[in-house]
PDB file of N, CA and C in Angstrom:
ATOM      1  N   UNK A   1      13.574  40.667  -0.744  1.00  0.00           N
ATOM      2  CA  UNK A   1      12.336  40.792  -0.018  1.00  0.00           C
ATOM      3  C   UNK A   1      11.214  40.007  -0.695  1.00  0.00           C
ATOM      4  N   UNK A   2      11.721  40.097  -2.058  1.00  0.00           N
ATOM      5  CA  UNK A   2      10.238  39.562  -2.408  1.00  0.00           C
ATOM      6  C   UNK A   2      10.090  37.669  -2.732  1.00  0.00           C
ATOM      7  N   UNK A   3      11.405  37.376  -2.477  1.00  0.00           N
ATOM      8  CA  UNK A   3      11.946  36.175  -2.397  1.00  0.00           C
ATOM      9  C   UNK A   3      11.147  35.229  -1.132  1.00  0.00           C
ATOM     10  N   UNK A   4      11.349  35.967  -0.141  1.00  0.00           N
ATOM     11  CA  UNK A   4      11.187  35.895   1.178  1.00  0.00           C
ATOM     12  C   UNK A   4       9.671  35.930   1.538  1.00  0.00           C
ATOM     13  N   UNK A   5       8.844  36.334   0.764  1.00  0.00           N
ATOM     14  CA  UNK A   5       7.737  36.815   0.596  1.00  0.00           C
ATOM     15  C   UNK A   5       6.852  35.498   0.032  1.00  0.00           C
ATOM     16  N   UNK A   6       7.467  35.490  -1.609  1.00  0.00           N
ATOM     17  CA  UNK A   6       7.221  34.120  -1.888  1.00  0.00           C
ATOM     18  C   UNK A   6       8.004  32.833  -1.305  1.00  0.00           C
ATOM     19  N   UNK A   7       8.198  32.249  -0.481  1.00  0.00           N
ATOM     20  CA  UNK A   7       9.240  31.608   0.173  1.00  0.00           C
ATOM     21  C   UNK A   7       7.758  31.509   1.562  1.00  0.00           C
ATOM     22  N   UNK A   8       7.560  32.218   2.556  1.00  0.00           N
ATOM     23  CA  UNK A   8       6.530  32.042   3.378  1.00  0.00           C
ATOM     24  C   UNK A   8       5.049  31.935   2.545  1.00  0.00           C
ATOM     25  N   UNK A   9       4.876  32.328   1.310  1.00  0.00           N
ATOM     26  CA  UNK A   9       3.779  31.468   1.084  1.00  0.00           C
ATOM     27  C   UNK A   9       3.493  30.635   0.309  1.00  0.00           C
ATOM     28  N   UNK A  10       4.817  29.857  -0.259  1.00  0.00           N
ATOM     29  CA  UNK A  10       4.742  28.688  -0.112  1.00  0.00           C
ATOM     30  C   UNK A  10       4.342  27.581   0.994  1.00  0.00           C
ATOM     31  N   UNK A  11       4.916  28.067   2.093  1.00  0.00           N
ATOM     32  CA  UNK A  11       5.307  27.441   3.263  1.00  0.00           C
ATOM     33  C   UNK A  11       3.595  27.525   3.927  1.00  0.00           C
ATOM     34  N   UNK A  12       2.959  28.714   3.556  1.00  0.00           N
ATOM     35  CA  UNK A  12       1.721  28.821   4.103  1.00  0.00           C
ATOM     36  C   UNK A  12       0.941  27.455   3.238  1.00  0.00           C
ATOM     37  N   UNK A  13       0.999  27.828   2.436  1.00  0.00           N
ATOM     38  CA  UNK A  13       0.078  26.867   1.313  1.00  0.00           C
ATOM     39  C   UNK A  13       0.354  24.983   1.462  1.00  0.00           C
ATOM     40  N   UNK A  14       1.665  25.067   1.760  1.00  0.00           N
ATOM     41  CA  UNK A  14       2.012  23.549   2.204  1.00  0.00           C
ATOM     42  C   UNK A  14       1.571  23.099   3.366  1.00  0.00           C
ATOM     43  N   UNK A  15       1.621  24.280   4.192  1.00  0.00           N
ATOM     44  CA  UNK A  15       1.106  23.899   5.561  1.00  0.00           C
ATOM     45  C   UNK A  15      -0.695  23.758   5.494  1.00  0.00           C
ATOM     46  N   UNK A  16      -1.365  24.392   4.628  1.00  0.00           N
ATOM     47  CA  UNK A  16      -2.603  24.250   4.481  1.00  0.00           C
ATOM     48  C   UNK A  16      -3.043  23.080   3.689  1.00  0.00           C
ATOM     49  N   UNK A  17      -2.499  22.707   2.615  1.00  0.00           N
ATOM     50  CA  UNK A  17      -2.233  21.387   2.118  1.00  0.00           C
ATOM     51  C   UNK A  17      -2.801  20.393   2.757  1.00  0.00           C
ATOM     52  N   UNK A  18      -1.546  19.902   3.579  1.00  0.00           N
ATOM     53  CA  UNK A  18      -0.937  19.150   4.278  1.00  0.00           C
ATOM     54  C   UNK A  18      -1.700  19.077   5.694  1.00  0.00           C
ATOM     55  N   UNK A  19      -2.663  20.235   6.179  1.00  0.00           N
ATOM     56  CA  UNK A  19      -3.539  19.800   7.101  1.00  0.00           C
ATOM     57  C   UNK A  19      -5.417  19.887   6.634  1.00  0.00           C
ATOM     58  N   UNK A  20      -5.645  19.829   4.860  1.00  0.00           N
ATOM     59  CA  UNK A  20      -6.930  20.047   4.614  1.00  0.00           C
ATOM     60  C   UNK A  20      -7.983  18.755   5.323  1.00  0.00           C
ATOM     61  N   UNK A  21      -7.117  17.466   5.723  1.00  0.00           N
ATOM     62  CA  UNK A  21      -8.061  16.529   6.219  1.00  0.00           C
ATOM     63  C   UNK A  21      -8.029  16.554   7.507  1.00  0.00           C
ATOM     64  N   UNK A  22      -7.469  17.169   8.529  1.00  0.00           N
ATOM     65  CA  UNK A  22      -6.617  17.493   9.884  1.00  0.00           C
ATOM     66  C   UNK A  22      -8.581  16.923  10.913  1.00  0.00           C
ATOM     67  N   UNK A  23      -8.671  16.513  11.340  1.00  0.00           N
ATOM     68  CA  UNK A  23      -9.480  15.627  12.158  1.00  0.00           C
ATOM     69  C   UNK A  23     -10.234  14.828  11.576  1.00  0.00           C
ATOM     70  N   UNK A  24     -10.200  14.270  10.001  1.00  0.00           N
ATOM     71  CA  UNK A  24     -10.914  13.785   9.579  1.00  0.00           C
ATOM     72  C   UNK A  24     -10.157  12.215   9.427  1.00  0.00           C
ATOM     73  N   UNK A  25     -10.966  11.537   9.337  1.00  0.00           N
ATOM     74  CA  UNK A  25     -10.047  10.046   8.450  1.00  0.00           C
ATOM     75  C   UNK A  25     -10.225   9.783   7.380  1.00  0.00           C
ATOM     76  N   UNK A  26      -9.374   8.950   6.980  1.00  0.00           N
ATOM     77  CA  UNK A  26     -10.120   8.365   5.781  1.00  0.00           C
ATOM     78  C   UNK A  26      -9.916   6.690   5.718  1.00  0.00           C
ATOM     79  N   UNK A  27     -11.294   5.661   5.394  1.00  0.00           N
ATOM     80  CA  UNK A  27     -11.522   4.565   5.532  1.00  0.00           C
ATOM     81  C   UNK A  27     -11.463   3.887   4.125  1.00  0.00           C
ATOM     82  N   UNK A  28     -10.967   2.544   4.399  1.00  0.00           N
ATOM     83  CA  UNK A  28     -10.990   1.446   3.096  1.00  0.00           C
ATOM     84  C   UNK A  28     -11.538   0.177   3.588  1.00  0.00           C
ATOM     85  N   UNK A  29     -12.474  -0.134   3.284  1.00  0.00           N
ATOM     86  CA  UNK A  29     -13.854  -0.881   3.705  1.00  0.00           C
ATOM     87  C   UNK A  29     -13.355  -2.150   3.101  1.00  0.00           C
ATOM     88  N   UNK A  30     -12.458  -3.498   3.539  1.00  0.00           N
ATOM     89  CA  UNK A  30     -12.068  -4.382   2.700  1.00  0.00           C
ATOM     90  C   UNK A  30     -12.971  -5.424   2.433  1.00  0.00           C
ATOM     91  N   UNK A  31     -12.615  -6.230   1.142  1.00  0.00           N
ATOM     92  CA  UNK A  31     -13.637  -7.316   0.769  1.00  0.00           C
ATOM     93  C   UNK A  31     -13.641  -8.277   1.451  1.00  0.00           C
ATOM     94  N   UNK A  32     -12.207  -8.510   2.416  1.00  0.00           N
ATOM     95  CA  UNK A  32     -12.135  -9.849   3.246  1.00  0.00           C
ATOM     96  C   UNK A  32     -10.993  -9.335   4.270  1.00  0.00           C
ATOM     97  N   UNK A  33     -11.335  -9.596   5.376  1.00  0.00           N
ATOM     98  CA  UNK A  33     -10.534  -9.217   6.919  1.00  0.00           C
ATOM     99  C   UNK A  33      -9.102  -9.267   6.257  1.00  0.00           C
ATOM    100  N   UNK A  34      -8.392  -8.734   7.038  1.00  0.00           N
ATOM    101  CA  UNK A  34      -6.872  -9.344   7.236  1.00  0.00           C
ATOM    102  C   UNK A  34      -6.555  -9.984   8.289  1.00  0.00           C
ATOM    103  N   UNK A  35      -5.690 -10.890   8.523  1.00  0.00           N
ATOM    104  CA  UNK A  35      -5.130 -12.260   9.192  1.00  0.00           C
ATOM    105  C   UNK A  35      -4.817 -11.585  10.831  1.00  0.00           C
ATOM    106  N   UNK A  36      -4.147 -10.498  11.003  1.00  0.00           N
ATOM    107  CA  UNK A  36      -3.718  -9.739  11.751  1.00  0.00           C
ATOM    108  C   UNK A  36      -3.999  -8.101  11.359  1.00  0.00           C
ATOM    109  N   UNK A  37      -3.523  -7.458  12.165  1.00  0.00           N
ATOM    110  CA  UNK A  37      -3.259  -6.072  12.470  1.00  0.00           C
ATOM    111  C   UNK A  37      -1.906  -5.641  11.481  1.00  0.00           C
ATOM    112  N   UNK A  38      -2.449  -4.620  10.645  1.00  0.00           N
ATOM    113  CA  UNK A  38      -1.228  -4.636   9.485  1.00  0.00           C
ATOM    114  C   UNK A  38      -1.093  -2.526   9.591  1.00  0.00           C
ATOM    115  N   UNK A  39       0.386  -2.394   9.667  1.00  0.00           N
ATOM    116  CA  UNK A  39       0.413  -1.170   9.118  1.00  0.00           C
ATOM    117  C   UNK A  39       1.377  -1.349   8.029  1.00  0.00           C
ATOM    118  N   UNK A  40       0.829   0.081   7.620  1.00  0.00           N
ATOM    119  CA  UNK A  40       1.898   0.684   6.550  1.00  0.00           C
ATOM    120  C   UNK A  40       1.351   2.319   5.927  1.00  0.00           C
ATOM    121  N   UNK A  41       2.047   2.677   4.851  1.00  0.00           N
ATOM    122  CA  UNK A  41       1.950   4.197   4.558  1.00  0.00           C
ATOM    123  C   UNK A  41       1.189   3.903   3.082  1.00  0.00           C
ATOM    124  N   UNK A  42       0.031   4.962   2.644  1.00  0.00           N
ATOM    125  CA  UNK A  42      -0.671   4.620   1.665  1.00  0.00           C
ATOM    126  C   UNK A  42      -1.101   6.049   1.458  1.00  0.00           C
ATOM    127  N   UNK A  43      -1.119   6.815   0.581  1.00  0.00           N
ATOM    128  CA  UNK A  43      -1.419   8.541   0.309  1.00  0.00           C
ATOM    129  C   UNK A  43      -0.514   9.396   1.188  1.00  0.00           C
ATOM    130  N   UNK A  44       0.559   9.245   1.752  1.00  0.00           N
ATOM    131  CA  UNK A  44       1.134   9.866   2.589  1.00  0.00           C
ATOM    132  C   UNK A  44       0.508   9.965   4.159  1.00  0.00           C
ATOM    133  N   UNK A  45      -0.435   8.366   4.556  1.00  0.00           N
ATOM    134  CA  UNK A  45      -0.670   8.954   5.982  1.00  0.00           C
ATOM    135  C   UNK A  45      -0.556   7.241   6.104  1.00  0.00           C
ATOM    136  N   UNK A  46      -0.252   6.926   7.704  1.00  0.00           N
ATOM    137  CA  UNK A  46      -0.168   5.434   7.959  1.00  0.00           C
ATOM    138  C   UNK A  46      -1.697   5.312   8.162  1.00  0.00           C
ATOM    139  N   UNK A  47      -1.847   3.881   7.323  1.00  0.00           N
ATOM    140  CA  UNK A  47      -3.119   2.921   7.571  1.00  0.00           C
ATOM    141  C   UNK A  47      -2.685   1.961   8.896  1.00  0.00           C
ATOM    142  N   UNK A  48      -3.901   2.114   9.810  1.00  0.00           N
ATOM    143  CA  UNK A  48      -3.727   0.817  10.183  1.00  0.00           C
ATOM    144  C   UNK A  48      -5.274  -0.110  10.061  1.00  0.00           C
ATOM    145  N   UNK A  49      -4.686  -1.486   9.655  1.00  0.00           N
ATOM    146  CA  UNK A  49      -5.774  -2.240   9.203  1.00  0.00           C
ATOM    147  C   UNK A  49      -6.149  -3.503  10.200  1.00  0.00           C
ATOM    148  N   UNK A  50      -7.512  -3.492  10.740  1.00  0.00           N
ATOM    149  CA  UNK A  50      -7.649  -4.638  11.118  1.00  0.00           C
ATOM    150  C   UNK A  50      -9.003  -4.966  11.450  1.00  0.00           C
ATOM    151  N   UNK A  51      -9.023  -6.521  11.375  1.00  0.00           N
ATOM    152  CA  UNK A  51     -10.532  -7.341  10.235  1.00  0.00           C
ATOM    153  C   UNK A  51     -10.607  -6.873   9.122  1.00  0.00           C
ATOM    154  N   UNK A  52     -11.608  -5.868   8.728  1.00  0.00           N
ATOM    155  CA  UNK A  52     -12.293  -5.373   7.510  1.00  0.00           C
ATOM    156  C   UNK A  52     -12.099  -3.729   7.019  1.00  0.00           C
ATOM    157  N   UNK A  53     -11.070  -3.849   8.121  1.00  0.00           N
ATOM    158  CA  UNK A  53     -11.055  -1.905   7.756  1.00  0.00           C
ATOM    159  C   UNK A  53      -9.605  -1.166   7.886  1.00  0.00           C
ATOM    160  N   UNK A  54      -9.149  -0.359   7.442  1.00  0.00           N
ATOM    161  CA  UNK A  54      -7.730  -0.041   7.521  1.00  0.00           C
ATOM    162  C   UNK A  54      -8.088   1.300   7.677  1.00  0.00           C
ATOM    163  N   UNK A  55      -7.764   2.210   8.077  1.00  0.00           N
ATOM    164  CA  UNK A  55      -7.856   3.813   8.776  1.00  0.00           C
ATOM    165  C   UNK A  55      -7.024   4.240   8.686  1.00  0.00           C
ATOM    166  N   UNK A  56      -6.959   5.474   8.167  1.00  0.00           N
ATOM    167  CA  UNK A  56      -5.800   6.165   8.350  1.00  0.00           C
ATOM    168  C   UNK A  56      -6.413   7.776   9.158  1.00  0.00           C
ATOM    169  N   UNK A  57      -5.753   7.848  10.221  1.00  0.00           N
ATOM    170  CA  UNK A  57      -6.346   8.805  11.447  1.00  0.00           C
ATOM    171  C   UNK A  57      -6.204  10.343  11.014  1.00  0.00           C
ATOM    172  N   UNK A  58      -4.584  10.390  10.778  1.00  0.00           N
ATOM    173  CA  UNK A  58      -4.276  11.493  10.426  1.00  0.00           C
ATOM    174  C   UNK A  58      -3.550  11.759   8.784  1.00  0.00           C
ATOM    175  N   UNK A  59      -4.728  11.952   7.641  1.00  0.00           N
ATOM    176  CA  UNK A  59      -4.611  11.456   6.448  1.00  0.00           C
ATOM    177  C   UNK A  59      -4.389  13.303   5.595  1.00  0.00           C
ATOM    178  N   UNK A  60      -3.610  12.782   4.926  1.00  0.00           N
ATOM    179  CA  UNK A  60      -3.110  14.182   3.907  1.00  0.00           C
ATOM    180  C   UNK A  60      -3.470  14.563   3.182  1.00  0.00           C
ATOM    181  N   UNK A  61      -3.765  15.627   2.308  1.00  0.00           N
ATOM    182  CA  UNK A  61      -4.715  16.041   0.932  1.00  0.00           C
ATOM    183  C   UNK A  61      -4.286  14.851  -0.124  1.00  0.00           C
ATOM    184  N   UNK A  62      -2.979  13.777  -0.032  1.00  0.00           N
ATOM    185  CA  UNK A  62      -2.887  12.498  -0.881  1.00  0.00           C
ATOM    186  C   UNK A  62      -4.050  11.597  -0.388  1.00  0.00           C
ATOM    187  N   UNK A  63      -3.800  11.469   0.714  1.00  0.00           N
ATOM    188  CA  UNK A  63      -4.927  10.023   1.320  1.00  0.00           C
ATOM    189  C   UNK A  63      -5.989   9.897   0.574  1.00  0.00           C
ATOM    190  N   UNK A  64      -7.253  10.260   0.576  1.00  0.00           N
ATOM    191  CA  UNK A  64      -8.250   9.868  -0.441  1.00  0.00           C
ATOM    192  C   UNK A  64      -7.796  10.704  -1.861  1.00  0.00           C
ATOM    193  N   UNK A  65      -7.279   9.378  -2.709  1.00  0.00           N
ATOM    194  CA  UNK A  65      -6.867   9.125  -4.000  1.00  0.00           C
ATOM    195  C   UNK A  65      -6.742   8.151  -4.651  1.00  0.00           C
ATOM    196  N   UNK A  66      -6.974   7.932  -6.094  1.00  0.00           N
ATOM    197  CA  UNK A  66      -7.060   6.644  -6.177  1.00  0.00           C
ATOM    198  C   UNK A  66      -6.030   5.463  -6.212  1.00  0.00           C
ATOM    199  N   UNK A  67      -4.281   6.512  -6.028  1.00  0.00           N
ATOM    200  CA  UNK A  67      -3.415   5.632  -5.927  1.00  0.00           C
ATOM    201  C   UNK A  67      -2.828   5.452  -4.418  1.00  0.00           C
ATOM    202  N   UNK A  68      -4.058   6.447  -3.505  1.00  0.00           N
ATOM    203  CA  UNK A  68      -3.859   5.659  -1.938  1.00  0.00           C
ATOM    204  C   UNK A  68      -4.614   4.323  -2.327  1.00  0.00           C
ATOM    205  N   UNK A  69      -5.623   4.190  -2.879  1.00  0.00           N
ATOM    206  CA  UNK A  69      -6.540   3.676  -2.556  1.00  0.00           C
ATOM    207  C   UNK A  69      -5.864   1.625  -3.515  1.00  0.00           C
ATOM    208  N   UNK A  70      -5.130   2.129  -4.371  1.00  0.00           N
ATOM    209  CA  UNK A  70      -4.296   1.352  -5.560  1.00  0.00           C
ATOM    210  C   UNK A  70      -3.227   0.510  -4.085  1.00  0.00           C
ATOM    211  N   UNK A  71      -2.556   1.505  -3.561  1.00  0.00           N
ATOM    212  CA  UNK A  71      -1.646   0.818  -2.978  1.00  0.00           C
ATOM    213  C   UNK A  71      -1.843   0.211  -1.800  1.00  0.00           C
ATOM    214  N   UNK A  72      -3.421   0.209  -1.417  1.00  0.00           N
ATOM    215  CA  UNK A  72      -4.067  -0.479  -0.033  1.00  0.00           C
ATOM    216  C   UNK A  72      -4.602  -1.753  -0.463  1.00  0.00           C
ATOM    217  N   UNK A  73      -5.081  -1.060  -2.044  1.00  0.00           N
ATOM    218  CA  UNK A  73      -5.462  -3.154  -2.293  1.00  0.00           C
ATOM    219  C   UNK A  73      -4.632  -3.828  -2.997  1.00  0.00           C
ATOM    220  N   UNK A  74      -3.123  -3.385  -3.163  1.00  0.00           N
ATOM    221  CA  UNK A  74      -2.163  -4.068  -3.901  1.00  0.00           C
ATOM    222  C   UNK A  74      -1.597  -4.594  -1.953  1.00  0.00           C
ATOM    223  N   UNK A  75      -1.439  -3.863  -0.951  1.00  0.00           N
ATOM    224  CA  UNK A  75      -1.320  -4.381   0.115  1.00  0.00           C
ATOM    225  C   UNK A  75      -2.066  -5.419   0.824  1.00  0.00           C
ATOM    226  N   UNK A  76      -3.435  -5.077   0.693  1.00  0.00           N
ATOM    227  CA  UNK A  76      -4.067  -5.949   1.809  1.00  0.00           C
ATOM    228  C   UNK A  76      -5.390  -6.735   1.064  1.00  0.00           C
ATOM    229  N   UNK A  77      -5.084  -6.868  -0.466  1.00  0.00           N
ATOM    230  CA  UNK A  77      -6.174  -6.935  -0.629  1.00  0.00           C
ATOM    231  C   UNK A  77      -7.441  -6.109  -1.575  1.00  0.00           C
ATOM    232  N   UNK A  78      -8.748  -6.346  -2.581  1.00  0.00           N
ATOM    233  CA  UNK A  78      -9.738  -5.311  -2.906  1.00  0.00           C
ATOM    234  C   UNK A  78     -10.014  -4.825  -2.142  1.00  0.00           C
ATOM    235  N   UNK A  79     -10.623  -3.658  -2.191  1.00  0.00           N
ATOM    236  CA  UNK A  79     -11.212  -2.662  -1.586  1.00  0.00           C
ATOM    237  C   UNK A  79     -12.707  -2.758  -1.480  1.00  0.00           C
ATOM    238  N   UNK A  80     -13.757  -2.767  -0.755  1.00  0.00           N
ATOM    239  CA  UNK A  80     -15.079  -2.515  -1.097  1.00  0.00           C
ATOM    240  C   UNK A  80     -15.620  -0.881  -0.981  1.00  0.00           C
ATOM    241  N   UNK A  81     -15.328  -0.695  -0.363  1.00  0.00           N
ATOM    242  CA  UNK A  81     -16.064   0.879  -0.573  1.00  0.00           C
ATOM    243  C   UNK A  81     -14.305   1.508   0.362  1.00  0.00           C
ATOM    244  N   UNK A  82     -14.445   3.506  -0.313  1.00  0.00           N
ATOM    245  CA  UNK A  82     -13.276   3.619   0.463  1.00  0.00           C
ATOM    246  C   UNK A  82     -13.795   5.093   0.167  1.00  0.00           C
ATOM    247  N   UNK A  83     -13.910   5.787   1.684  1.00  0.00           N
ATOM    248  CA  UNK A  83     -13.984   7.019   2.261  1.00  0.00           C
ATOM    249  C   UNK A  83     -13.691   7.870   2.906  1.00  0.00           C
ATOM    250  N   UNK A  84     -13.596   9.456   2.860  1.00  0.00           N
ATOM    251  CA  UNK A  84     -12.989   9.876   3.574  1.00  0.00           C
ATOM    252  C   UNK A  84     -13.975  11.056   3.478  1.00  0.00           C
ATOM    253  N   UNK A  85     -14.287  12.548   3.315  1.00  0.00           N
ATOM    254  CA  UNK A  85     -15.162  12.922   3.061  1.00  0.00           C
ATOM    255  C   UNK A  85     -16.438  13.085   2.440  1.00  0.00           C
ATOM    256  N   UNK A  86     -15.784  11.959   1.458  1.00  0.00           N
ATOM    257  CA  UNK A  86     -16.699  11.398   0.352  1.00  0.00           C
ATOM    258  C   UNK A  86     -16.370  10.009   0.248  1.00  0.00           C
ATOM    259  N   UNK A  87     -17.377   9.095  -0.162  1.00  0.00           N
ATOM    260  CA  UNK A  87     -17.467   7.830  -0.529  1.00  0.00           C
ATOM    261  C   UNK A  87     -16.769   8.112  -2.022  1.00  0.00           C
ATOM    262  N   UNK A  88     -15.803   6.788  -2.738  1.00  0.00           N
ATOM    263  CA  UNK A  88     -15.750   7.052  -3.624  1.00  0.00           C
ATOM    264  C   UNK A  88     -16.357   6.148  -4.888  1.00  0.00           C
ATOM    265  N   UNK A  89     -16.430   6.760  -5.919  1.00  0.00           N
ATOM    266  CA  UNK A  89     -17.710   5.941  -7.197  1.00  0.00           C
ATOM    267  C   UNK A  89     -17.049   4.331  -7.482  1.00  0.00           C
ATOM    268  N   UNK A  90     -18.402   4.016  -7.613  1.00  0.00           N
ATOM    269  CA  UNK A  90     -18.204   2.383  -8.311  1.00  0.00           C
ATOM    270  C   UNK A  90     -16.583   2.267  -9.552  1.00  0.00           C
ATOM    271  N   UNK A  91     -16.810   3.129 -10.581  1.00  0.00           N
ATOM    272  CA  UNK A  91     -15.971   3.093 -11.077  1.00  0.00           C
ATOM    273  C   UNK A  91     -14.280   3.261 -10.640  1.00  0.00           C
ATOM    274  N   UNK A  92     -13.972   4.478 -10.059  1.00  0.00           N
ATOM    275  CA  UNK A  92     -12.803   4.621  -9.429  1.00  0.00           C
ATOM    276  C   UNK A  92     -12.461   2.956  -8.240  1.00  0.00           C
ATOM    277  N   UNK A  93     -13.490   2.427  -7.777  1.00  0.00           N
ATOM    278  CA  UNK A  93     -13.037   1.410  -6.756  1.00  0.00           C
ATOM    279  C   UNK A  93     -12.633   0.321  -7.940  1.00  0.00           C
ATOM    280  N   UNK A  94     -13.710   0.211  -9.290  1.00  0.00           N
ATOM    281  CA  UNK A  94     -12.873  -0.588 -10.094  1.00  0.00           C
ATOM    282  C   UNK A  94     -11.897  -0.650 -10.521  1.00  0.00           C
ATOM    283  N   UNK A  95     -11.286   0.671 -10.848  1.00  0.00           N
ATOM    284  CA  UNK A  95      -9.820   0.579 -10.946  1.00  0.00           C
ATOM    285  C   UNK A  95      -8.658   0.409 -10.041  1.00  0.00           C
ATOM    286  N   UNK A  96      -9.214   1.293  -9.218  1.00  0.00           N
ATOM    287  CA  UNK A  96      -8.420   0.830  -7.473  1.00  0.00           C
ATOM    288  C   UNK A  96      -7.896  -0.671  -7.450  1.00  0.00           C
ATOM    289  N   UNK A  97      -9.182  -1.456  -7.744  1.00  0.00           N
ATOM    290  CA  UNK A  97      -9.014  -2.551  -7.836  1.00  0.00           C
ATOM    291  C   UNK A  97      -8.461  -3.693  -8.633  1.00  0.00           C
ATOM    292  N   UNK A  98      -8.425  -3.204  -9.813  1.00  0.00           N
ATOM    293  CA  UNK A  98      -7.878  -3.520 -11.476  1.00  0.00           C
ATOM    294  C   UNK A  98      -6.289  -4.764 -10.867  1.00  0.00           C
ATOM    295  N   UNK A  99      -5.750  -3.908 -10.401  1.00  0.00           N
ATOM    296  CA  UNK A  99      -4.410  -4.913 -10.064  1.00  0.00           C
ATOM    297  C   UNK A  99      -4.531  -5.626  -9.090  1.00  0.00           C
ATOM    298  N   UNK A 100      -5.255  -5.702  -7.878  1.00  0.00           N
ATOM    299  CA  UNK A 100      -5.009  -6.170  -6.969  1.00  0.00           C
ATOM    300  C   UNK A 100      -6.327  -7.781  -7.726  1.00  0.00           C
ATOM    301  N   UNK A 101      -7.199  -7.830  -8.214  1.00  0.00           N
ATOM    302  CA  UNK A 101      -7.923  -9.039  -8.852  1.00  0.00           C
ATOM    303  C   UNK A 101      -6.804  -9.782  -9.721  1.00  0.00           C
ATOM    304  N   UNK A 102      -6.215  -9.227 -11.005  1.00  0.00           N
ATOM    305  CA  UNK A 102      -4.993  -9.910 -11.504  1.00  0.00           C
ATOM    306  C   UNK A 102      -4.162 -10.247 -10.798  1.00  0.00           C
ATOM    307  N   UNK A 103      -3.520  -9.563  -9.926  1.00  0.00           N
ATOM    308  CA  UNK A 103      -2.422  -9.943  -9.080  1.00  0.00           C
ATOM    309  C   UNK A 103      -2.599 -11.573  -8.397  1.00  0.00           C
ATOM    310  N   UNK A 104      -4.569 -11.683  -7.914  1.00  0.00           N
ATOM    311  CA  UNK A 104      -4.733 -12.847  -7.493  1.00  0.00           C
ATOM    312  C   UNK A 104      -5.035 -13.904  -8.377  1.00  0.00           C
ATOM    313  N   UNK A 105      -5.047 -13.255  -9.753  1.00  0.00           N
ATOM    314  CA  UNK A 105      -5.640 -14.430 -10.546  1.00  0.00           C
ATOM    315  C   UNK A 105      -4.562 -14.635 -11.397  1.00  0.00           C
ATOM    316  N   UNK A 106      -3.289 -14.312 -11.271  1.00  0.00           N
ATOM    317  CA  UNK A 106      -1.930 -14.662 -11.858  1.00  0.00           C
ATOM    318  C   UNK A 106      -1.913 -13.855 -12.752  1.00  0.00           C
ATOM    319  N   UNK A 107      -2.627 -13.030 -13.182  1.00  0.00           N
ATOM    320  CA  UNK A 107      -2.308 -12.205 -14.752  1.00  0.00           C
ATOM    321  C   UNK A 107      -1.674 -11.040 -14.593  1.00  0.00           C
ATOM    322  N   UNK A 108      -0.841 -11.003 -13.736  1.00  0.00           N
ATOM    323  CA  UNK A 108       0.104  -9.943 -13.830  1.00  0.00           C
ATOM    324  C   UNK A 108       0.804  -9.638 -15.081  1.00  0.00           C
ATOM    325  N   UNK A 109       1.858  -8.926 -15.209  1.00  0.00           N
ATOM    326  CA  UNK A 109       2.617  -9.150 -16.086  1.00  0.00           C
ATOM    327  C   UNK A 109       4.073  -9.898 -16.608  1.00  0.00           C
ATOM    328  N   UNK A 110       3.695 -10.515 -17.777  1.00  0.00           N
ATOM    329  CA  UNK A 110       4.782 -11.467 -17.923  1.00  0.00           C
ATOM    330  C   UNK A 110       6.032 -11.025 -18.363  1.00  0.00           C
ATOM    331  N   UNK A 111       7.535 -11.592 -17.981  1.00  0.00           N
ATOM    332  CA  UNK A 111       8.242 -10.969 -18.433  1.00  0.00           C
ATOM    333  C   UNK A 111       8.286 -11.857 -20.491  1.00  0.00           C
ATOM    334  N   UNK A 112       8.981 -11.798 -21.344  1.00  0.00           N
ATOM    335  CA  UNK A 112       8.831 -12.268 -22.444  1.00  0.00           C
ATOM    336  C   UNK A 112      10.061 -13.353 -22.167  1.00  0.00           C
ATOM    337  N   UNK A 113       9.889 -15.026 -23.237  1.00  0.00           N
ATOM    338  CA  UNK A 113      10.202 -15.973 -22.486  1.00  0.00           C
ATOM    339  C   UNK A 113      11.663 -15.918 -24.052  1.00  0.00           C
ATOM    340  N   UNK A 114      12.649 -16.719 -23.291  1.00  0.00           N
ATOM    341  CA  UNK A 114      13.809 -16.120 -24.404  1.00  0.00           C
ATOM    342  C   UNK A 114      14.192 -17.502 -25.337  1.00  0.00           C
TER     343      UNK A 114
END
């Protein structure tokens, strides 16, 4: 019984989770359009991106994070501002951003030369 007990509220708590952004979106404000209309999955909710903005409609307690936010500008690009209930700080967009500037300026990482 008491298995069963804890077992539905888990199930409660995931389900509350999993709908804390439930009519809200969340936006990634890009530094430069994209070419086309691009999807893909970024915090656990699909972005779709096009010109200057990528949306994600129906976004998950992951979506605004900074490794949604990591894997939208390793996709499409820096980020300029990126929101969802909250705008998020100068700093966090710098890191957001950290790989996706190297990535364009070749300084990724090297493998070691033999």
């Amino acid at each position: 019984m008491k298995l069963q007990i804890l077992a539905a509220c888990a199930a409660l708590t995931t389900f509350a989770a999993g709908s804390a952004f439930a009519g809200e979106s969340v936006t990634a404000k890009l530094q430069a359009p994209v070419a086309e209309k691009t999807k893909f999955i970024a915090g656990g909710a699909m972005f779709v991106c096009e010109g200057d903005a990528c949306v994600a409609s129906a976004p998950t307690s992951q979506t605004f994070s900074g490794q949604a936010c990591k894997a939208i500008a390793a996709k499409v690009g820096p980020v300029a501002a990126f929101s969802g209930r909250k705008a998020m700080d100068e700093a966090r967009l710098a890191d957001c951003n950290a790989q996706a500037y190297a990535k364009a300026s070749g300084a990724g990482p090297q493998l070691a030369k033999q």
